[in-house]
PDB file of N, CA and C in Angstrom:
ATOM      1  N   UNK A   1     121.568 141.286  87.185  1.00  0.00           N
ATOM      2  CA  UNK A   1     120.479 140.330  87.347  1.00  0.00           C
ATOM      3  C   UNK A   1     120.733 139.342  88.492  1.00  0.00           C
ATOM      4  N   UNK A   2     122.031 138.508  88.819  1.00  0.00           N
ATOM      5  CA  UNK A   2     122.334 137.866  89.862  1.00  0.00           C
ATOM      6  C   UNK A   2     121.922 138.747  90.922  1.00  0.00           C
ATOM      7  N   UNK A   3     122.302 139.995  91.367  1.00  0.00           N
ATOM      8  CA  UNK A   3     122.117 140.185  92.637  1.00  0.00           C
ATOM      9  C   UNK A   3     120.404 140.344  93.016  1.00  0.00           C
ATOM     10  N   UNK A   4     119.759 140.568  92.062  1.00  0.00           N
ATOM     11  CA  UNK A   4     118.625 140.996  92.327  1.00  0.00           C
ATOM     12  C   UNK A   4     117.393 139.099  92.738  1.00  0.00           C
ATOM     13  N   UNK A   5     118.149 138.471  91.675  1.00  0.00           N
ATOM     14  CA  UNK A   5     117.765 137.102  91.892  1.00  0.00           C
ATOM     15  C   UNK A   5     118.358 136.812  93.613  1.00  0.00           C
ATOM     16  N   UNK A   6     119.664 136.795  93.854  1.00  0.00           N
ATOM     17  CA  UNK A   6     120.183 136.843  95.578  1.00  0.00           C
ATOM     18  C   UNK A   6     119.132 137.417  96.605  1.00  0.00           C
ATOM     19  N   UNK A   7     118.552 138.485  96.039  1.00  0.00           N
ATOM     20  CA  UNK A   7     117.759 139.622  97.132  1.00  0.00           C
ATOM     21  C   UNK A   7     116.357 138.873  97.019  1.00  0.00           C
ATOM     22  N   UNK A   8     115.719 138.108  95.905  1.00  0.00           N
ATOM     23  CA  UNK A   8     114.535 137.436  95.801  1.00  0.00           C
ATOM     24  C   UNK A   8     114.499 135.923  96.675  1.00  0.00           C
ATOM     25  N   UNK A   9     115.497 134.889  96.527  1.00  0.00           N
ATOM     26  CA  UNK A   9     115.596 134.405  97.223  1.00  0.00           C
ATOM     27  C   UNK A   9     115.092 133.988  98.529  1.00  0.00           C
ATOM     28  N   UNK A  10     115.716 134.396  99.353  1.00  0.00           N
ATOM     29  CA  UNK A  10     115.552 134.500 100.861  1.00  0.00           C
ATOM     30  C   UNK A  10     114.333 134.776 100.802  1.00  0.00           C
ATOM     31  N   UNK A  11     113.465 135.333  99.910  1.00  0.00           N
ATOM     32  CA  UNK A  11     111.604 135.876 100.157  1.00  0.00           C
ATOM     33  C   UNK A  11     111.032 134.622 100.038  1.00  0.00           C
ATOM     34  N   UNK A  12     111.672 134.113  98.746  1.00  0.00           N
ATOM     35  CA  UNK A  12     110.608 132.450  98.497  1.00  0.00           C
ATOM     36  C   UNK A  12     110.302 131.817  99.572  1.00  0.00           C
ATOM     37  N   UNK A  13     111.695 131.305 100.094  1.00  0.00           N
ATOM     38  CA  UNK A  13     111.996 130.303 101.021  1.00  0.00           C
ATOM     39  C   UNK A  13     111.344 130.639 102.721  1.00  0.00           C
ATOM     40  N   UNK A  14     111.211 132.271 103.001  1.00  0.00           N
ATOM     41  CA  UNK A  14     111.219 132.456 104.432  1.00  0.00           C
ATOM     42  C   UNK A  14     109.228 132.241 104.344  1.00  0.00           C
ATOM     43  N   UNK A  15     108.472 131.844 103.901  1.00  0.00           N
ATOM     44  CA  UNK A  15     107.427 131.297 104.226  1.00  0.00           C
ATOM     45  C   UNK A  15     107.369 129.897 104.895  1.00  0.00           C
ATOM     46  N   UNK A  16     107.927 129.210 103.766  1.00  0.00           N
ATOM     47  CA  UNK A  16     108.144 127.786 103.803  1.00  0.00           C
ATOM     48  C   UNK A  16     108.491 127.728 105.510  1.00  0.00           C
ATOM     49  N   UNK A  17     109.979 128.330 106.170  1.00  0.00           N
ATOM     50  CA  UNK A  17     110.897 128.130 106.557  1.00  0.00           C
ATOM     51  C   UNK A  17     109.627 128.619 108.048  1.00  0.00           C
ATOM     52  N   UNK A  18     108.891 129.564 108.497  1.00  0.00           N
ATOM     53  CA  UNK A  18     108.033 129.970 109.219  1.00  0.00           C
ATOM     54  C   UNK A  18     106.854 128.832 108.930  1.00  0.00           C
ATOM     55  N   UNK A  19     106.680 127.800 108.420  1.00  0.00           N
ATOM     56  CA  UNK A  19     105.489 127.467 108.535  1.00  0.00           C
ATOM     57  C   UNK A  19     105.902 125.686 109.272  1.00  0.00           C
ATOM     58  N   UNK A  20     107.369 125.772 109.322  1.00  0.00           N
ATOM     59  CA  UNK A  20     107.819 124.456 109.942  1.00  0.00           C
ATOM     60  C   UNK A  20     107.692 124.842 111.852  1.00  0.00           C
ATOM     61  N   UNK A  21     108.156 126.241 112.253  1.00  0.00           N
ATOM     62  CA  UNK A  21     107.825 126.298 113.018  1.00  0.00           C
ATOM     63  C   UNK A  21     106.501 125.697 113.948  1.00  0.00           C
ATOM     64  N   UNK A  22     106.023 125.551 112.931  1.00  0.00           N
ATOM     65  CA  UNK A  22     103.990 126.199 113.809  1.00  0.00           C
ATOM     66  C   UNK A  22     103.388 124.330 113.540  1.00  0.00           C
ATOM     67  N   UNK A  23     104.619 123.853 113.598  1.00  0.00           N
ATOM     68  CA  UNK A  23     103.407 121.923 113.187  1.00  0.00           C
ATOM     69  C   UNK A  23     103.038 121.952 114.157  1.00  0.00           C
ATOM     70  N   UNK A  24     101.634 121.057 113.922  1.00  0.00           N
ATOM     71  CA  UNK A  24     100.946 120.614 114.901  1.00  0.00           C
ATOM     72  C   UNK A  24     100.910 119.001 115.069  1.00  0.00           C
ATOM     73  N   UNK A  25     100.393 118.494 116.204  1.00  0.00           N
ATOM     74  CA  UNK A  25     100.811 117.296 116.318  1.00  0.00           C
ATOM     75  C   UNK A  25      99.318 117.135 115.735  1.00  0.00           C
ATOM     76  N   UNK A  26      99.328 115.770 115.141  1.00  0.00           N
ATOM     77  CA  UNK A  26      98.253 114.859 114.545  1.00  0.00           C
ATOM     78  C   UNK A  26      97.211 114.855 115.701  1.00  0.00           C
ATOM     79  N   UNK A  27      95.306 114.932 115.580  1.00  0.00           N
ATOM     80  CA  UNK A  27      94.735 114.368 116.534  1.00  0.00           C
ATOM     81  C   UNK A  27      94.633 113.248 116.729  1.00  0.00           C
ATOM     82  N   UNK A  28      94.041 112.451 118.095  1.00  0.00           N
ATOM     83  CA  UNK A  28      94.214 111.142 117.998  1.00  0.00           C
ATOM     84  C   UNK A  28      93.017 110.715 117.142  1.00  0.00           C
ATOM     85  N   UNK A  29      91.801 111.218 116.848  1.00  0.00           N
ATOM     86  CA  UNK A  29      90.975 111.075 115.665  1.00  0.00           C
ATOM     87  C   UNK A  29      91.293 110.714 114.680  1.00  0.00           C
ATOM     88  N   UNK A  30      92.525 111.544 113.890  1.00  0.00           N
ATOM     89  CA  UNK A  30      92.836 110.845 112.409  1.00  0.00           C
ATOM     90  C   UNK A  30      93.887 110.329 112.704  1.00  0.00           C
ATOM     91  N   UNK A  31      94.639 109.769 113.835  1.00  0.00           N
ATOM     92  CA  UNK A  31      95.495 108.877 114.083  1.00  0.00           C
ATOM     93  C   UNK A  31      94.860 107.533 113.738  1.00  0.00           C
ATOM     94  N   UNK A  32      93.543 107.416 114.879  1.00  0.00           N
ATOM     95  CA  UNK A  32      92.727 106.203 114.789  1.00  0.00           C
ATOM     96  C   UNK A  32      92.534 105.805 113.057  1.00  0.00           C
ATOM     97  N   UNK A  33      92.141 107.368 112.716  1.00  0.00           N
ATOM     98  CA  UNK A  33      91.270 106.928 111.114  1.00  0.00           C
ATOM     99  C   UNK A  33      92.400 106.319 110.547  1.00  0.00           C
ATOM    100  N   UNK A  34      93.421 106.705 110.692  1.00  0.00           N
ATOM    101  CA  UNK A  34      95.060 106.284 109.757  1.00  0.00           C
ATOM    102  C   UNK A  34      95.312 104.571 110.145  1.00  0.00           C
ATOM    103  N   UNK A  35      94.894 104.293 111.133  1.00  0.00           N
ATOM    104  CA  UNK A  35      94.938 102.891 112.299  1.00  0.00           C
ATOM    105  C   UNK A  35      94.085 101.951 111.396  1.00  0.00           C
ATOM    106  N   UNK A  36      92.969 102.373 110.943  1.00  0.00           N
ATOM    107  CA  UNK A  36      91.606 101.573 110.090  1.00  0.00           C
ATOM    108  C   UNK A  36      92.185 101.260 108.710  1.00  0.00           C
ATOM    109  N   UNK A  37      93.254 101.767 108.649  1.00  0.00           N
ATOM    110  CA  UNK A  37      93.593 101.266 106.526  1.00  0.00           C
ATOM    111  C   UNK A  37      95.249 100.673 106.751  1.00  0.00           C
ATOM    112  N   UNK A  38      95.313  99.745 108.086  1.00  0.00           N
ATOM    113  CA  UNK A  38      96.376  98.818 108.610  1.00  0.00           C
ATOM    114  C   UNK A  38      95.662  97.396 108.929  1.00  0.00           C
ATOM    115  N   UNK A  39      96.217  96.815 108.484  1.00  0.00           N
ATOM    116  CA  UNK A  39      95.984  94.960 108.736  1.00  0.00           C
ATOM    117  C   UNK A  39      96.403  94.824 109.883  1.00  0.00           C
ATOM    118  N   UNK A  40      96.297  93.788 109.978  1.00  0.00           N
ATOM    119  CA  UNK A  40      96.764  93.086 111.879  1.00  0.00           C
ATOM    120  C   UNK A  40      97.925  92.992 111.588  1.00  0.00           C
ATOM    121  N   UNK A  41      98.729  92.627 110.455  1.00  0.00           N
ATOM    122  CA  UNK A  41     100.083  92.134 110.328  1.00  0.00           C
ATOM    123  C   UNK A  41     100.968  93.962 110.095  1.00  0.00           C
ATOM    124  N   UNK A  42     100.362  95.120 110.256  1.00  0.00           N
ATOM    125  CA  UNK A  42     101.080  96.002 109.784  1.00  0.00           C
ATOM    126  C   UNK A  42     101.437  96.817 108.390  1.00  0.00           C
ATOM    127  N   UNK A  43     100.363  95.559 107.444  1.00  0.00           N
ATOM    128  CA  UNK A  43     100.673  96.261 106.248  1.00  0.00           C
ATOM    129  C   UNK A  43      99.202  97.004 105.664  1.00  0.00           C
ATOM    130  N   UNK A  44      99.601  98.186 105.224  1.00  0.00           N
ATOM    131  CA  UNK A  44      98.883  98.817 105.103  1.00  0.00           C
ATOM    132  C   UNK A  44      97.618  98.510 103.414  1.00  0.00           C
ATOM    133  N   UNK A  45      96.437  99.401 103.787  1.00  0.00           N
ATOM    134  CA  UNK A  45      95.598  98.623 103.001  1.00  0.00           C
ATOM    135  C   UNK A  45      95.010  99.987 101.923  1.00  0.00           C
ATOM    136  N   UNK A  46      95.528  99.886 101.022  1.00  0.00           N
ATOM    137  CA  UNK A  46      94.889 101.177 100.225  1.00  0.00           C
ATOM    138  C   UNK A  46      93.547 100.960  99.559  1.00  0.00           C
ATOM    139  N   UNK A  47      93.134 102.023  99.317  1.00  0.00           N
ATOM    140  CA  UNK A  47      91.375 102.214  98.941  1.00  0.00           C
ATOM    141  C   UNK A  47      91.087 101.454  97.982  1.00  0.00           C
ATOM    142  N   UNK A  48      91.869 101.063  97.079  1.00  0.00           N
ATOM    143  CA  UNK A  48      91.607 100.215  95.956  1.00  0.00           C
ATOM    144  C   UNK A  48      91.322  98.863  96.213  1.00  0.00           C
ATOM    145  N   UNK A  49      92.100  98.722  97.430  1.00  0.00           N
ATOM    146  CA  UNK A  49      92.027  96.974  97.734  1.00  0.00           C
ATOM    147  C   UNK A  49      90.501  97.283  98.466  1.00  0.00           C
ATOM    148  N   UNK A  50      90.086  98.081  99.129  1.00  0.00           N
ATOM    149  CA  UNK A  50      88.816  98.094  99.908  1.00  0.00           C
ATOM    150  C   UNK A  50      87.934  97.276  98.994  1.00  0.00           C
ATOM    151  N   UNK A  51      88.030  97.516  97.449  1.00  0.00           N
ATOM    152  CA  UNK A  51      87.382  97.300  97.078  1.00  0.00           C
ATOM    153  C   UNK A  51      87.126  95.867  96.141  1.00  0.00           C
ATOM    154  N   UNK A  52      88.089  95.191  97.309  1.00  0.00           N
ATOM    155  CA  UNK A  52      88.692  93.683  96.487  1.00  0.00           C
ATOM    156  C   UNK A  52      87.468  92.734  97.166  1.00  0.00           C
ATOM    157  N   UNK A  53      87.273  91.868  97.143  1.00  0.00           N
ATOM    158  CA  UNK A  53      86.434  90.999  96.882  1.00  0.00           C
ATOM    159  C   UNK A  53      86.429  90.293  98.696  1.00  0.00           C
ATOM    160  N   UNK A  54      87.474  90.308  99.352  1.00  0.00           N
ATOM    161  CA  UNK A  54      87.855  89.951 100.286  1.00  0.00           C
ATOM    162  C   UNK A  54      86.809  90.940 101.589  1.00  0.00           C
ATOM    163  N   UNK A  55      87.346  92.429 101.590  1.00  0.00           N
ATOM    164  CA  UNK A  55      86.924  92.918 102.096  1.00  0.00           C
ATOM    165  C   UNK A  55      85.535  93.305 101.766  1.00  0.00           C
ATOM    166  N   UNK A  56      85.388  93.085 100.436  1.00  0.00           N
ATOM    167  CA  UNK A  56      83.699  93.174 100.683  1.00  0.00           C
ATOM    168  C   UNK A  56      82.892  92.307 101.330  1.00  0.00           C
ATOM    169  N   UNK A  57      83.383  91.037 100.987  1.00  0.00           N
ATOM    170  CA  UNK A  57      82.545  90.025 101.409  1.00  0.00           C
ATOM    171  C   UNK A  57      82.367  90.349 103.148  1.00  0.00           C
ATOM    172  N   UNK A  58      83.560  90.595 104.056  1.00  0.00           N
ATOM    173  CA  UNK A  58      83.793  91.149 104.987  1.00  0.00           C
ATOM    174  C   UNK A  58      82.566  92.289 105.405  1.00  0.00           C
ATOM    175  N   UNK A  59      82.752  92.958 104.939  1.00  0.00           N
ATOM    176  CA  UNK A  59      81.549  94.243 104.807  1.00  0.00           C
ATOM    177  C   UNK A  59      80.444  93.707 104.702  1.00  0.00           C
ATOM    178  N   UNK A  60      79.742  92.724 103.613  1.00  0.00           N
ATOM    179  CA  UNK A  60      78.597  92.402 103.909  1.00  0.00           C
ATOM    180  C   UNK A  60      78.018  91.769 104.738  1.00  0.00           C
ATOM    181  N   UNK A  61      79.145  90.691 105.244  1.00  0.00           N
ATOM    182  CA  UNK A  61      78.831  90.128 106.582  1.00  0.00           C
ATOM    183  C   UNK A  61      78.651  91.101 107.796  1.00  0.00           C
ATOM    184  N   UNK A  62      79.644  91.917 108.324  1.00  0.00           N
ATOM    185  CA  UNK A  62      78.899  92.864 109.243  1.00  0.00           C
ATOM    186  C   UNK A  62      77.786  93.859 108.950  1.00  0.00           C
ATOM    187  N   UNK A  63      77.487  93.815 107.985  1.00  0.00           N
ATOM    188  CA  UNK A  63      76.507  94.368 107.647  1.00  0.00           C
ATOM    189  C   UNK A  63      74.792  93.948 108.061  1.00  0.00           C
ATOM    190  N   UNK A  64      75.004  92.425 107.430  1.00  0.00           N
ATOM    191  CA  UNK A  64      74.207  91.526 107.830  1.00  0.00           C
ATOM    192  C   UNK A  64      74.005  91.207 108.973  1.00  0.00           C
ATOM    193  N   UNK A  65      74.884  90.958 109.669  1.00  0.00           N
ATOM    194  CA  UNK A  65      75.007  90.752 111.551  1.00  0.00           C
ATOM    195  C   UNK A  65      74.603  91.820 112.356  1.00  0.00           C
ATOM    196  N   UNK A  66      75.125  93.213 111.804  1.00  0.00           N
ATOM    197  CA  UNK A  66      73.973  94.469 112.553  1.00  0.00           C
ATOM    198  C   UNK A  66      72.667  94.222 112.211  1.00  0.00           C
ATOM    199  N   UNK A  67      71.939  93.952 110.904  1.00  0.00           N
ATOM    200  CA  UNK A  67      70.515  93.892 110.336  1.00  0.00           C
ATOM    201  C   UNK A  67      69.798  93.108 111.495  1.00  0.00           C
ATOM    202  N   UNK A  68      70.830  91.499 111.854  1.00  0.00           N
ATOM    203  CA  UNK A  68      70.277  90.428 112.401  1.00  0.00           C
ATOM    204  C   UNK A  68      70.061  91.112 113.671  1.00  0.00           C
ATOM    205  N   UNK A  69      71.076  91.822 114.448  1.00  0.00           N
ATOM    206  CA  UNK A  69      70.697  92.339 116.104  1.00  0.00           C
ATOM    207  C   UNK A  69      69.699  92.955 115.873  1.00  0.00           C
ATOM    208  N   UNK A  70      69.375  94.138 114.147  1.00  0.00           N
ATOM    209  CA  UNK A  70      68.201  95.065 115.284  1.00  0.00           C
ATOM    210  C   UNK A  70      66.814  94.353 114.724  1.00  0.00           C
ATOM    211  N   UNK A  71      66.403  93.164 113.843  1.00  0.00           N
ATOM    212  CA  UNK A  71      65.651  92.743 113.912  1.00  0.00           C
ATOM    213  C   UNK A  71      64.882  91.950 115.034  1.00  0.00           C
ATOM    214  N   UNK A  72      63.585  92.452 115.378  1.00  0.00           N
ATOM    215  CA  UNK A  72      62.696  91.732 116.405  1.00  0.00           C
ATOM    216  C   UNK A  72      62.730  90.402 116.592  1.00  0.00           C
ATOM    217  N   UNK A  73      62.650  89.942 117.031  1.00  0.00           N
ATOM    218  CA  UNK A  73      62.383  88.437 117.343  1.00  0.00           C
ATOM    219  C   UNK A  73      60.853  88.027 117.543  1.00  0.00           C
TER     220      UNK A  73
END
């Protein structure tokens, strides 16, 4: 049974081991998108906080300020 487990082995792993070859570098697209859930200070901002009271209020204000440009005068 060991040797046959030895001979299985090397099968698992040589996918894995071929698929490090082939990375690709990140686009700068979801670099940027990765850039948008960072604070000015570096710390990062997870989806849950999006939904803290801070950043909404945030949100509704630009929200409001686009409404105000495309309204007529």
């Amino acid at each position: 049974m060991p040797e046959r487990l030895l001979l299985i082995l090397p099968l698992l792993f040589a996918p894995a081991a071929s698929g490090q070859d082939q990375a690709e570098e990140p686009s700068v697209e979801f670099l940027e998108f990765l850039g948008e859930w960072q604070t000015g200070e570096g710390e990062w901002i997870g989806p849950e906080e999006m939904e803290a009271s801070e950043y909404t209020r945030l949100d509704r204000l630009r929200q409001s300020e686009q409404e105000d440009e495309e309204r007529p005068d």
